[in-house]
Protein backbone atom coordinates (compact mmCIF):
# COMPACT_ATOMS: atom_id res chain seq x y z
CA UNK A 1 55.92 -28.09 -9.48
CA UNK A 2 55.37 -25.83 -6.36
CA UNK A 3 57.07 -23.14 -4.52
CA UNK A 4 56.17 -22.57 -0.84
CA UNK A 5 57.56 -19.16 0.44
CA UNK A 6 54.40 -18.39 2.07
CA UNK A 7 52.17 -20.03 4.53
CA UNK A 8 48.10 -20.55 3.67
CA UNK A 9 46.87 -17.52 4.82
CA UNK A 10 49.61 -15.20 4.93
CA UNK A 11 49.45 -14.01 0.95
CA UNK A 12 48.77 -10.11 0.47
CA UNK A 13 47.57 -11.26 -2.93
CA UNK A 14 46.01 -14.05 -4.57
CA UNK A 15 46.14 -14.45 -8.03
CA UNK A 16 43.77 -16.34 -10.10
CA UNK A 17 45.64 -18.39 -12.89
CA UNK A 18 49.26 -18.62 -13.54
CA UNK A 19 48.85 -18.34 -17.48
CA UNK A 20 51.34 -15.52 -18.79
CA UNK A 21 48.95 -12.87 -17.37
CA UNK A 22 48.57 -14.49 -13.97
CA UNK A 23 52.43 -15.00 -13.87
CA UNK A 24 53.33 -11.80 -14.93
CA UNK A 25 50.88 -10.23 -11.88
CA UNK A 26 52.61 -12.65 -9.54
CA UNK A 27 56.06 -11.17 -10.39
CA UNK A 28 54.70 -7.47 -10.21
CA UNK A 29 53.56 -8.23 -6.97
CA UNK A 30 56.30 -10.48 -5.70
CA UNK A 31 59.02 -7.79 -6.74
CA UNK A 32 56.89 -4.79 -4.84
CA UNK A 33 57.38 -6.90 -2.00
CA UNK A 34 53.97 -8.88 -1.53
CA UNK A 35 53.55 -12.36 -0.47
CA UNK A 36 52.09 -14.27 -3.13
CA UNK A 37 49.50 -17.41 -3.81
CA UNK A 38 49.21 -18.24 -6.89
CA UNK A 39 46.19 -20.61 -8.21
CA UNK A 40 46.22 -22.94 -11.01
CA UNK A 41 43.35 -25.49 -12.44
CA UNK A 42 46.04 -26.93 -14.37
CA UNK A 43 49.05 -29.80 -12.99
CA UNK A 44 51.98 -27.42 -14.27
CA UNK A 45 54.64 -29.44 -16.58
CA UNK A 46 58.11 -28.97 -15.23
CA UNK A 47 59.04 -29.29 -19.44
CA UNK A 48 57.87 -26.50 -22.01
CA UNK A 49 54.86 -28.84 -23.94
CA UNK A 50 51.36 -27.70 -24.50
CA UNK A 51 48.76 -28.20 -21.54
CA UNK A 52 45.32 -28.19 -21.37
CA UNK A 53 44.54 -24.85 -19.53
CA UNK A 54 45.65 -23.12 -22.66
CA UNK A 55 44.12 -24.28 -25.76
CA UNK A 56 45.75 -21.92 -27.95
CA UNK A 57 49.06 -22.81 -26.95
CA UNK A 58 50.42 -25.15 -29.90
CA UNK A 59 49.33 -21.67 -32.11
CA UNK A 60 52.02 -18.95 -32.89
CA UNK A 61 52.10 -16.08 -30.24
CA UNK A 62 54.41 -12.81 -30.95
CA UNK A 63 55.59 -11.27 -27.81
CA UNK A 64 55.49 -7.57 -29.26
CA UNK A 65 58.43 -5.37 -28.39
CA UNK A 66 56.76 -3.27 -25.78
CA UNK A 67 56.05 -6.23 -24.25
CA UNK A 68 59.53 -7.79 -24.09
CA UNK A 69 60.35 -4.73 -22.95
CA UNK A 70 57.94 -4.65 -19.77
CA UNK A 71 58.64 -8.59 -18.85
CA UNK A 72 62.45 -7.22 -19.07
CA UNK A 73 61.61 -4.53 -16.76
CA UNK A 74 59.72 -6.84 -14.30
CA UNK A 75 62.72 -10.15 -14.30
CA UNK A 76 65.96 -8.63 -15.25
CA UNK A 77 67.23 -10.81 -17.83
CA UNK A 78 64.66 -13.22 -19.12
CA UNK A 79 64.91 -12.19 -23.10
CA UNK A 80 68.30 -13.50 -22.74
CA UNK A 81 67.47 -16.22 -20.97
CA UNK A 82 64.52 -17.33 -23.79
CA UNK A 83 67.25 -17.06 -26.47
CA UNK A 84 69.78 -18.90 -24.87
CA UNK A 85 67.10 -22.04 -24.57
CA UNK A 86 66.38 -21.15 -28.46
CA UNK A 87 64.53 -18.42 -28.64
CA UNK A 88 65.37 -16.74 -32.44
CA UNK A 89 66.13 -13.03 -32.86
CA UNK A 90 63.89 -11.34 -35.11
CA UNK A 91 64.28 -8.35 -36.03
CA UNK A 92 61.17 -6.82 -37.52
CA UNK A 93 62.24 -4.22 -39.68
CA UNK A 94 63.71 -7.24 -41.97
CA UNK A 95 60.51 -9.33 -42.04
CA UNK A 96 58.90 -9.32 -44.92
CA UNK A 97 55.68 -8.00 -44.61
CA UNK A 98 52.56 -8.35 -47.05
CA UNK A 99 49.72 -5.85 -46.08
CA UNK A 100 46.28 -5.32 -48.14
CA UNK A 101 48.19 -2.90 -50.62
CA UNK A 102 51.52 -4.98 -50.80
CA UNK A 103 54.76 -5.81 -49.49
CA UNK A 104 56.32 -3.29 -46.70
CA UNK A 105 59.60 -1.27 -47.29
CA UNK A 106 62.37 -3.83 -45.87
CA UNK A 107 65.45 -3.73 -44.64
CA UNK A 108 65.34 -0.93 -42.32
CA UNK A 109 66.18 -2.20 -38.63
CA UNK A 110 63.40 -1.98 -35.79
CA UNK A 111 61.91 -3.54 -32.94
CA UNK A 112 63.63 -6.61 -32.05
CA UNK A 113 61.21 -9.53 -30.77
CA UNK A 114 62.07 -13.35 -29.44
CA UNK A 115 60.36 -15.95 -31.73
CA UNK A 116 59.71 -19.35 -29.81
CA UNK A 117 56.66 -21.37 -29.05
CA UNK A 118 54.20 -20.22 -26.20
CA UNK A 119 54.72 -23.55 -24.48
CA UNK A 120 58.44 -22.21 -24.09
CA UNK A 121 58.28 -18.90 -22.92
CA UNK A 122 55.50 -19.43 -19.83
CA UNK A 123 58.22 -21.88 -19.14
CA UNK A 124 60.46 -19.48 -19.01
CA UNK A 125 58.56 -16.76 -17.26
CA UNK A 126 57.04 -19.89 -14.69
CA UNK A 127 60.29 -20.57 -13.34
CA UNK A 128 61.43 -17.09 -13.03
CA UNK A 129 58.36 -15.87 -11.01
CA UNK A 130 58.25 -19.29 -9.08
CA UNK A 131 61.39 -18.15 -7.70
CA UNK A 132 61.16 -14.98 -6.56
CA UNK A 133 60.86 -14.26 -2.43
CA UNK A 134 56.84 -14.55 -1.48
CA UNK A 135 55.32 -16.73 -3.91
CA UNK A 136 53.79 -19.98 -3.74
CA UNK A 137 51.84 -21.69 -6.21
CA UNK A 138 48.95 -24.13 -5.58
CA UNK A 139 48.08 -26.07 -8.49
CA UNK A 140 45.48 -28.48 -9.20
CA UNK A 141 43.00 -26.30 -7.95
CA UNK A 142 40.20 -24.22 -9.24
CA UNK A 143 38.65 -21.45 -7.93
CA UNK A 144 35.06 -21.62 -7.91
CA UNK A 145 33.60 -18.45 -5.81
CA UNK A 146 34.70 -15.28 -3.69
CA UNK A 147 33.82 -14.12 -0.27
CA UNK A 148 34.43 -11.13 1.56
CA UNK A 149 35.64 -12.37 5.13
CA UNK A 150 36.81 -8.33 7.03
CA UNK A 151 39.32 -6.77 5.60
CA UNK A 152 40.14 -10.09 3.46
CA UNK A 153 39.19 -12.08 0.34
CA UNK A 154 38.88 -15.73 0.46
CA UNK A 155 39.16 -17.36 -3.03
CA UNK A 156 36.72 -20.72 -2.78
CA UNK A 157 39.16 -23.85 -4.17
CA UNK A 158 37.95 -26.92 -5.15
CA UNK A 159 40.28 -29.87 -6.65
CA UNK A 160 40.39 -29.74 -10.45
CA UNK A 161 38.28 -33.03 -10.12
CA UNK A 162 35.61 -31.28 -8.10
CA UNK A 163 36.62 -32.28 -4.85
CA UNK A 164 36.53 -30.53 -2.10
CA UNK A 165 40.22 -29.26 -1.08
CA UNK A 166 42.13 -28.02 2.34
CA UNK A 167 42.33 -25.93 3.22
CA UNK A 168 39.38 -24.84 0.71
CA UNK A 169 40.63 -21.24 0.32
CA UNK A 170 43.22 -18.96 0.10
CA UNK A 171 43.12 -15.79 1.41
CA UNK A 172 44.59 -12.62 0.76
CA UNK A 173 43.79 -8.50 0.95
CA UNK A 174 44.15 -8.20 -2.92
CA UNK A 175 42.38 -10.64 -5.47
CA UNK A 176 43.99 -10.68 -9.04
CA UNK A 177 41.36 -12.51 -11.70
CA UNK A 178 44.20 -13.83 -14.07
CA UNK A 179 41.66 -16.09 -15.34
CA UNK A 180 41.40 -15.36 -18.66
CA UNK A 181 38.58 -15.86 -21.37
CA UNK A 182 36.60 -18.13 -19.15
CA UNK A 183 37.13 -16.08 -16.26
CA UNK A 184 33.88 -16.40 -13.98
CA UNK A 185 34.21 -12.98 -12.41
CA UNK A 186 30.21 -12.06 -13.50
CA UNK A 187 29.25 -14.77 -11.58
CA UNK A 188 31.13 -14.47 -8.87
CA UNK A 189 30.08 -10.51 -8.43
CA UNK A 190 26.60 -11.48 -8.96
CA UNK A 191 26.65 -13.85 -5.86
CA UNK A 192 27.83 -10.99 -3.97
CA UNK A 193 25.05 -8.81 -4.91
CA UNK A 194 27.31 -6.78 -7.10
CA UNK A 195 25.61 -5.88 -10.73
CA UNK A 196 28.21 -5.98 -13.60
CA UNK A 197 27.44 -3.55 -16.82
CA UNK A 198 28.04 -6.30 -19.15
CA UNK A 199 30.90 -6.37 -22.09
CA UNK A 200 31.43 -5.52 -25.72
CA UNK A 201 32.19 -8.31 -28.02
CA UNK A 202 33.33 -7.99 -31.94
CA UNK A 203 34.30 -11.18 -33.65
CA UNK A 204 35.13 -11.18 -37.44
CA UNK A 205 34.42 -15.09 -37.21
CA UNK A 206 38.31 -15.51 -38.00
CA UNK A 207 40.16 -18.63 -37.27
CA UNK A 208 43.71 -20.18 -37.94
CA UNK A 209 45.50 -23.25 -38.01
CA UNK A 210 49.19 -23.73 -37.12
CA UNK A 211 51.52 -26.73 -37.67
CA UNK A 212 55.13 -26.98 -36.83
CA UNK A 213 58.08 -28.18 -39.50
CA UNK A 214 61.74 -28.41 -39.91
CA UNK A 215 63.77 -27.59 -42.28
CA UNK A 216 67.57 -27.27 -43.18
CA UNK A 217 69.14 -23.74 -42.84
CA UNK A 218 67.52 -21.33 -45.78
CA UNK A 219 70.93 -19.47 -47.46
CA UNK A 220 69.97 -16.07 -47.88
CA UNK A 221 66.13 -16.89 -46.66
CA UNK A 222 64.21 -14.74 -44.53
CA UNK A 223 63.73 -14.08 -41.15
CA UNK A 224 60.38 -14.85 -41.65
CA UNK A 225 56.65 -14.14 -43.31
CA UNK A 226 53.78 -12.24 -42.61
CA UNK A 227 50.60 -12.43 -45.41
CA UNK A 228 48.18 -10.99 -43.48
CA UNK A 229 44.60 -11.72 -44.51
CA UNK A 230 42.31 -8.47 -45.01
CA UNK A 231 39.10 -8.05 -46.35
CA UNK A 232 39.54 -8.03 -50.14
CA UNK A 233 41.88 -11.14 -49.45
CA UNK A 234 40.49 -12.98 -46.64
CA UNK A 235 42.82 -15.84 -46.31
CA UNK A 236 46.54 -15.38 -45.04
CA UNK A 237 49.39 -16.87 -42.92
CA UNK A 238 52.69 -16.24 -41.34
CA UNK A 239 55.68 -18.09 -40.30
CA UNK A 240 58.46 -17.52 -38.07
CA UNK A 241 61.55 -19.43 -36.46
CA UNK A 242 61.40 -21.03 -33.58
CA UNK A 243 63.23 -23.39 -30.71
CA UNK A 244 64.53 -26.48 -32.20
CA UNK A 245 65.67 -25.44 -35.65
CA UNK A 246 62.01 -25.60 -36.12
CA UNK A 247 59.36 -23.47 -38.51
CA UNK A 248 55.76 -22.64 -36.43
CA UNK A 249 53.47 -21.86 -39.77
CA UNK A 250 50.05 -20.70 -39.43
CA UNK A 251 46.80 -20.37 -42.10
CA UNK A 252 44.73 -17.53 -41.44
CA UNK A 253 41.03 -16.91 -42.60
CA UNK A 254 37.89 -15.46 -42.37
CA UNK A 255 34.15 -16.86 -41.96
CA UNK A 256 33.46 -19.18 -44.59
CA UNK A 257 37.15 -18.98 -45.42
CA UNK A 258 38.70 -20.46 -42.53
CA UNK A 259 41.51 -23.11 -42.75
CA UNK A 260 40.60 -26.71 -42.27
CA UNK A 261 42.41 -29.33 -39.57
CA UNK A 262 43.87 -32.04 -41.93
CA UNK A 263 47.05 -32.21 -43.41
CA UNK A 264 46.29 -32.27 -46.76
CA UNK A 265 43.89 -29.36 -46.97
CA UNK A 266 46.20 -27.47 -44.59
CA UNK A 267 48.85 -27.15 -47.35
CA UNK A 268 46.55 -26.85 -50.36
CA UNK A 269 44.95 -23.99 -48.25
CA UNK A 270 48.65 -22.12 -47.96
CA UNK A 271 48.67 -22.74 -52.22
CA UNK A 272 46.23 -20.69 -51.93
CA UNK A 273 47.46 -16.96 -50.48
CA UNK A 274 48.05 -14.68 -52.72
CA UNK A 275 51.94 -15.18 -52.76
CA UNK A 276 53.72 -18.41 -52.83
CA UNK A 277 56.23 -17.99 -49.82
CA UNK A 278 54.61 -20.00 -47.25
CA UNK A 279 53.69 -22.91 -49.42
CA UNK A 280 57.15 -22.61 -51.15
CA UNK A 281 58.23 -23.02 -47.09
CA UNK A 282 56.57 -25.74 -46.05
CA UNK A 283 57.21 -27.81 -49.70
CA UNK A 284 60.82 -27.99 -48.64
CA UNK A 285 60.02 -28.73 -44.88
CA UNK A 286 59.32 -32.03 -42.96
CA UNK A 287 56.16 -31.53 -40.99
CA UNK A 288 56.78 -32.77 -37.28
CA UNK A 289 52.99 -32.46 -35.85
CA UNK A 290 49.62 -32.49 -36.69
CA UNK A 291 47.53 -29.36 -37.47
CA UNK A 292 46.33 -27.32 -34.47
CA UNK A 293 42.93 -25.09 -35.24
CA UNK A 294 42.03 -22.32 -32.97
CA UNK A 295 38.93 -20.14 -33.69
CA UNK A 296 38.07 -18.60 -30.06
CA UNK A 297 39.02 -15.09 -31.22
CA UNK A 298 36.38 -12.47 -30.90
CA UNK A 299 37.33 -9.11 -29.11
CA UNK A 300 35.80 -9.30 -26.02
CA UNK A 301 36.07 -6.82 -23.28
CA UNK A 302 34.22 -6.03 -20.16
CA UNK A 303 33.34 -3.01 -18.33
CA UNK A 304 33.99 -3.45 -15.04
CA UNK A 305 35.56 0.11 -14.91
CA UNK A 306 32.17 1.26 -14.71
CA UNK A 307 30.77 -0.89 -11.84
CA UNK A 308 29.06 1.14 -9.72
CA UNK A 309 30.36 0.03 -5.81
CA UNK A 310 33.42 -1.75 -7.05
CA UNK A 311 34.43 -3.97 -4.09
CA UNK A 312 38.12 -3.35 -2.68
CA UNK A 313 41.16 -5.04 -3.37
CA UNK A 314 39.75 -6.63 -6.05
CA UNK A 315 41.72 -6.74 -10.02
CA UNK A 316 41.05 -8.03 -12.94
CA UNK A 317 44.02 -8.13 -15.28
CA UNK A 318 44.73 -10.15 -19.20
CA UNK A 319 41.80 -11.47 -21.83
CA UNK A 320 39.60 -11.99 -18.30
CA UNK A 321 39.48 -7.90 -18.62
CA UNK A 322 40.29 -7.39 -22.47
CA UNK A 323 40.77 -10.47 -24.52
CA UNK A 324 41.78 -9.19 -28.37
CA UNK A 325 41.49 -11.35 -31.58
CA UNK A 326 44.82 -12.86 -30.90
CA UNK A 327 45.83 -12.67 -34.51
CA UNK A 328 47.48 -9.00 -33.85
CA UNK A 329 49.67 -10.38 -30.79
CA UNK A 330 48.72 -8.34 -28.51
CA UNK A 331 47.31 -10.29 -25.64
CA UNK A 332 50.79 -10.87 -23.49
CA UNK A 333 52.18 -7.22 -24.45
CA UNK A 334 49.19 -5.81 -22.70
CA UNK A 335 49.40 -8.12 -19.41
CA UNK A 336 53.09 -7.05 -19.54
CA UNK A 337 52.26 -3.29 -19.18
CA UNK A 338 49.19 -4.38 -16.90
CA UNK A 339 51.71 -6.20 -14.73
CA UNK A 340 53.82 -2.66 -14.69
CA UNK A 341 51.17 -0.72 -13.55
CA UNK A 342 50.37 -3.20 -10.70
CA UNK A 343 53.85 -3.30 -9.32
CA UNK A 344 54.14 0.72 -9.39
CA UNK A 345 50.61 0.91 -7.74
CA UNK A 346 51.96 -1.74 -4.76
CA UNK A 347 55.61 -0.12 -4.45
CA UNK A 348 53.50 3.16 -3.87
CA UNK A 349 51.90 1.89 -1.26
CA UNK A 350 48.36 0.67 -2.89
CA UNK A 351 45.54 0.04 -0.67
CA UNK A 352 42.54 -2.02 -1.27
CA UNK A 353 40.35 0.79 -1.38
CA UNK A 354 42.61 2.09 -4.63
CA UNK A 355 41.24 -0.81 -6.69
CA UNK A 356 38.57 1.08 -8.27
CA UNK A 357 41.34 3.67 -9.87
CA UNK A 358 43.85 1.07 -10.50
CA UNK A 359 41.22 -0.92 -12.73
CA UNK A 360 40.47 1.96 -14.66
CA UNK A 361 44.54 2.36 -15.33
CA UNK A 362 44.68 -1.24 -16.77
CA UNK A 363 41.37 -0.07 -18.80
CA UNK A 364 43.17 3.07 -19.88
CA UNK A 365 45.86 0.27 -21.12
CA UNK A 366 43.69 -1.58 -22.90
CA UNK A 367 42.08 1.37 -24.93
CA UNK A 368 44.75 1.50 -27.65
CA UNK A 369 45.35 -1.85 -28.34
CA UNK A 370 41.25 -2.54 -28.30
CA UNK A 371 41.08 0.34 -31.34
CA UNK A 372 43.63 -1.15 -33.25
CA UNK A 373 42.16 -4.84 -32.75
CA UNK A 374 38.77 -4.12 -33.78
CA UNK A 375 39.39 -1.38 -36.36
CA UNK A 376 40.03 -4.16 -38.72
CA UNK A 377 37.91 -6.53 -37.96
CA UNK A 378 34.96 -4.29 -38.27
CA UNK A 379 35.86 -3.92 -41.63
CA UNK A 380 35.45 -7.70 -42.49
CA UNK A 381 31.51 -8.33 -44.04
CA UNK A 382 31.61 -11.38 -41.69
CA UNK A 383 31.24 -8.61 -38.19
CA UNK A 384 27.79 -7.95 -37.24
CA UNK A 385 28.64 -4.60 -35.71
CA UNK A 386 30.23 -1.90 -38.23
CA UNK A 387 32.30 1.00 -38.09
CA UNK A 388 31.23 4.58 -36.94
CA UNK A 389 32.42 7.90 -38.70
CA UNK A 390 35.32 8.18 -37.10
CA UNK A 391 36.55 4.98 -37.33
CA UNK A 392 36.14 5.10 -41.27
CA UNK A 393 37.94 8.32 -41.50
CA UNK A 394 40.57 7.10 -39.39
CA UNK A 395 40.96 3.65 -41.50
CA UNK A 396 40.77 6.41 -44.84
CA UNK A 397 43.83 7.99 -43.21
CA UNK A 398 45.82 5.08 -42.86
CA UNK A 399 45.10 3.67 -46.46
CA UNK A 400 46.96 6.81 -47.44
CA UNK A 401 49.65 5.65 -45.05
CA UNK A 402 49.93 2.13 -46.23
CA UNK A 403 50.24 3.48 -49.79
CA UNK A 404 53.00 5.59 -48.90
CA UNK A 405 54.78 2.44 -46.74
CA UNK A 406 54.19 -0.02 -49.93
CA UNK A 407 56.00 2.73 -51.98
CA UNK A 408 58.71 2.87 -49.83
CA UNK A 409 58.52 5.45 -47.24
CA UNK A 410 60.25 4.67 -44.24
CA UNK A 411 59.14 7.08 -42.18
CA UNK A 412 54.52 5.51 -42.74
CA UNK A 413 56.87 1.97 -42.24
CA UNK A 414 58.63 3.13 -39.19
CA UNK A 415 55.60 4.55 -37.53
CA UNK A 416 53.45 1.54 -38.61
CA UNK A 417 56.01 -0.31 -36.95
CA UNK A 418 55.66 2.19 -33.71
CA UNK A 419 52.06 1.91 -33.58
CA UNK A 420 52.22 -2.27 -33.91
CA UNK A 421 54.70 -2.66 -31.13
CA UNK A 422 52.74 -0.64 -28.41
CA UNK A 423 56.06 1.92 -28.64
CA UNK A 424 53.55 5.13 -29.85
CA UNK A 425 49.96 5.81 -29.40
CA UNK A 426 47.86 7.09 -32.13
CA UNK A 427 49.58 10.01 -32.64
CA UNK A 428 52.50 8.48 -34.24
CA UNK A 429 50.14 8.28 -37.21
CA UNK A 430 49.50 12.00 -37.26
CA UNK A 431 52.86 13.51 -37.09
CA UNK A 432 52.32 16.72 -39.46
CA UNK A 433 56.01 15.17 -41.19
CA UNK A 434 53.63 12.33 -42.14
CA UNK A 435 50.86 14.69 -43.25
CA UNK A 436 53.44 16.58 -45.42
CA UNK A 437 54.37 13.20 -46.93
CA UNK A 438 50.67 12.01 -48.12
CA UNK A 439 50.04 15.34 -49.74
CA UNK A 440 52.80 15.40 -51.37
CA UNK A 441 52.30 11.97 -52.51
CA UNK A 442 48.99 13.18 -54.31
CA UNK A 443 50.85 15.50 -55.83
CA UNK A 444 53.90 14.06 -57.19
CA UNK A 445 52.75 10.34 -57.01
CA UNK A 446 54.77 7.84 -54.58
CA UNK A 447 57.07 6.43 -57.00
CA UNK A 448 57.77 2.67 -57.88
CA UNK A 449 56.15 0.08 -55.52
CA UNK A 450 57.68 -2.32 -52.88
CA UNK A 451 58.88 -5.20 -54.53
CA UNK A 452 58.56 -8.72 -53.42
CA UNK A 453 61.23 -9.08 -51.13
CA UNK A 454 64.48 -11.08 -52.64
CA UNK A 455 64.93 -13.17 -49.39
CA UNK A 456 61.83 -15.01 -50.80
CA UNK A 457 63.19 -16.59 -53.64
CA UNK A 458 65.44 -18.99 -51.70
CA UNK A 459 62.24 -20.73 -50.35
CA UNK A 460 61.51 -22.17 -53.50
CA UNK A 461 64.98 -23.26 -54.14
CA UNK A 462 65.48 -26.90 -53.18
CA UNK A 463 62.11 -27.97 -52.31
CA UNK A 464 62.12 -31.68 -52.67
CA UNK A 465 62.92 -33.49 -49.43
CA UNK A 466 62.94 -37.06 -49.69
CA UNK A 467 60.00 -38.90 -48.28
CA UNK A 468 58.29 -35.38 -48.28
CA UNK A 469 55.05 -34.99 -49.99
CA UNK A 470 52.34 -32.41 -49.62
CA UNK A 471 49.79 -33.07 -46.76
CA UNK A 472 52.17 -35.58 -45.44
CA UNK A 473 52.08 -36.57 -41.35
């Protein structure tokens, strides 16, 4: 796959890797009206399957609303374009919703996201950005060093094999690292003399393990599950539509009570949650592949908004600035709104010397998200680092709020909902309406309790597929 708008040498920017983040910086540049080279260790498929630059890709990813809503912004069209190749509707005010205190008020409409596989949607998004004006991709190719040449970067390539490429560079006033997790940006700056300030990391040692079914159309099922693990209840799961007529289901756990990678203890580990809907879900499914585990998922996120002598031109951008425990779903959201900021920095007329400013606007993007991320996983025993005052009065705060969302208040669900999709900052929480609610609450009491959602019931209806037994390949 390759796209050649550009000649070596002529790209404004280069950016390194052409994952969703690196895409999604290619098409905020592109659109401003920059020539483009885009670099890629990877062979790209030309079909939406799994590939070996993105390990988590056969696990489920939820492109948040605010994030739909950015890519939308940046390519005109594309959420229609991911559900007409399959992509489900899902609208999230009608998924049912088990928190640490119980089910979530339902049937209220909210954000709307597209359910499909990861493999599908950089498809998607590839083939959008690979044809816009000014980009051209060269893939096959790693880069492996930087060097200042003027008023230019040159990105050292070398073949994926380790060969030596040519030309062995590509060059452009602006460097985006797209590189994600294993970005080697701190190695890079050392070599050119430039000291980084190092990077916070807080991992909750959780993992999961996804496996995708079918099964015939559920009458009356839901759109959906969510049993999110927590502390007191450190094991969980979800699953959601996708492509195909097909089910993506995930386990969830914690340290010691992570989900294992066969078959058989897959299932007996969703017989396990706290509510019966997902193994109720997969008892009347056909599995159609084997069990993916993922367990790279510590918060990690590095300061290079406080470099001292920041070189120009140079960005960082996705989990090779901020990578969150991808459980919460909100890795592509925030490389969406990253990828906004670019292109209104380059249709304002960025220069390379505005890098340092720029980088501390993706930061500034990151802040949010980072809080909510590692809010709860510094509660989990299994995180060295714990919570400061402010964080546990903050988490006391929205235990009131989750009460008053279990029992039914739409307004704690609709702002919960707010806060999750990257629509509302913090403050949504702290609307004095919501205040007025929780003391009243402990005054009057909440009233009866969320119950388990209806929809539910028709999962365990009809659960005995021929051929199909539990743990079966």
């Amino acid at each position: 796959m390759s796209s050649a708008k550009a000649k070596v040498g002529e790209a404004d920017v280069v950016v390194v890797g052409a994952s969703m983040a690196g895409l999604l910086a290619a098409a905020a540049a592109a659109v401003a009206g920059r020539q483009v080279t885009l670099v890629e260790r990877d062979r790209l498929p030309d079909l939406p399957v799994p590939r070996h630059g993105v390990p988590q890709g056969t696990q489920p990813h939820v492109l948040l609303h605010r994030g739909l809503v950015a890519m939308e912004g940046l390519l005109p069209g594309i959420r229609e374009e991911l559900i007409a190749v399959g992509g489900i509707r899902v609208d999230t005010g009608r998924l049912p919703w088990c928190g640490e205190r119980g089910w979530a008020a339902l049937d209220i409409p909210s954000f709307e996201i597209v359910s499909a596989t990861r493999p599908l949607v950089e498809e998607v998004l590839r083939r959008r950005v690979l044809a816009l004006p000014g980009v051209r991709l060269r893939e096959g190719v790693r880069a492996v060093g930087l060097e200042r040449d003027g008023a230019h970067w040159r990105v050292l390539l070398q073949s994926a094999d380790g060969e030596d490429v040519v030309p062995a560079a590509a060059i452009g006033e602006i460097v985006v690292d797209a590189s994600g997790r294993g970005s080697r940006l701190p190695q890079w700056l050392s070599m050119l003399g430039i000291d980084t300030v190092g990077s916070t990391e807080i991992d909750a040692r959780l993992g999961y393990a996804t496996r995708l079914y079918a099964r015939e159309p559920i009458t009356g099922g839901p759109v959906g599950v969510v049993i999110a693990a927590t502390p007191p209840a450190p094991r969980g799961g979800l699953a959601l539509p996708v492509e195909g007529g097909r089910w993506i289901v995930a386990a969830v756990g914690v340290g010691d009570e992570r989900p294992p990678r066969d078959a058989a203890g897959f299932e007996a580990f969703l017989a396990t949650l706290r509510d019966s809907a997902l193994a109720d879900l997969v008892a009347g499914a056909t599995p159609l592949s084997d069990v993916a585990v993922h367990r790279q998922t510590a918060n990690l996120r590095h300061h290079y908004d406080r470099v001292a002598g920041w070189p120009p031109g140079l960005l960082v951008v996705g989990d090779a600035l901020c990578a969150f425990n991808p459980v919460y779903g909100q890795g592509i959201a925030v490389s969406a709104i990253e990828a906004e900021l670019l292109r209104e920095a380059l249709a304002d007329g960025f220069t390379p010397d505005g890098a340092t400013a720029l980088l501390r606007r993706f930061v500034a993007a990151t802040t949010f998200p980072w809080a909510v991320a590692t809010g709860v996983d510094l509660k989990y025993p299994t995180t060295e680092a714990r919570p400061n005052l402010g964080a546990r009065l903050f988490d006391r705060w929205i235990t009131e709020l989750e009460l008053l969302q279990v029992h039914g208040d739409h307004r704690a669900r609709n702002a919960f909902h707010r806060v999750y999709h990257l629509m509302s900052g913090p403050s949504a929480l702290l609307h004095p309406a919501l205040v007025a609610r929780v003391l009243r609450a402990r005054v009057l009491g909440r009233g009866p309790v969320t119950p388990r959602p209806a929809a539910l019931a028709a999962l365990a209806a009809d659960t005995s597929l021929p051929g199909h037994a539990p743990g079966q390949s």
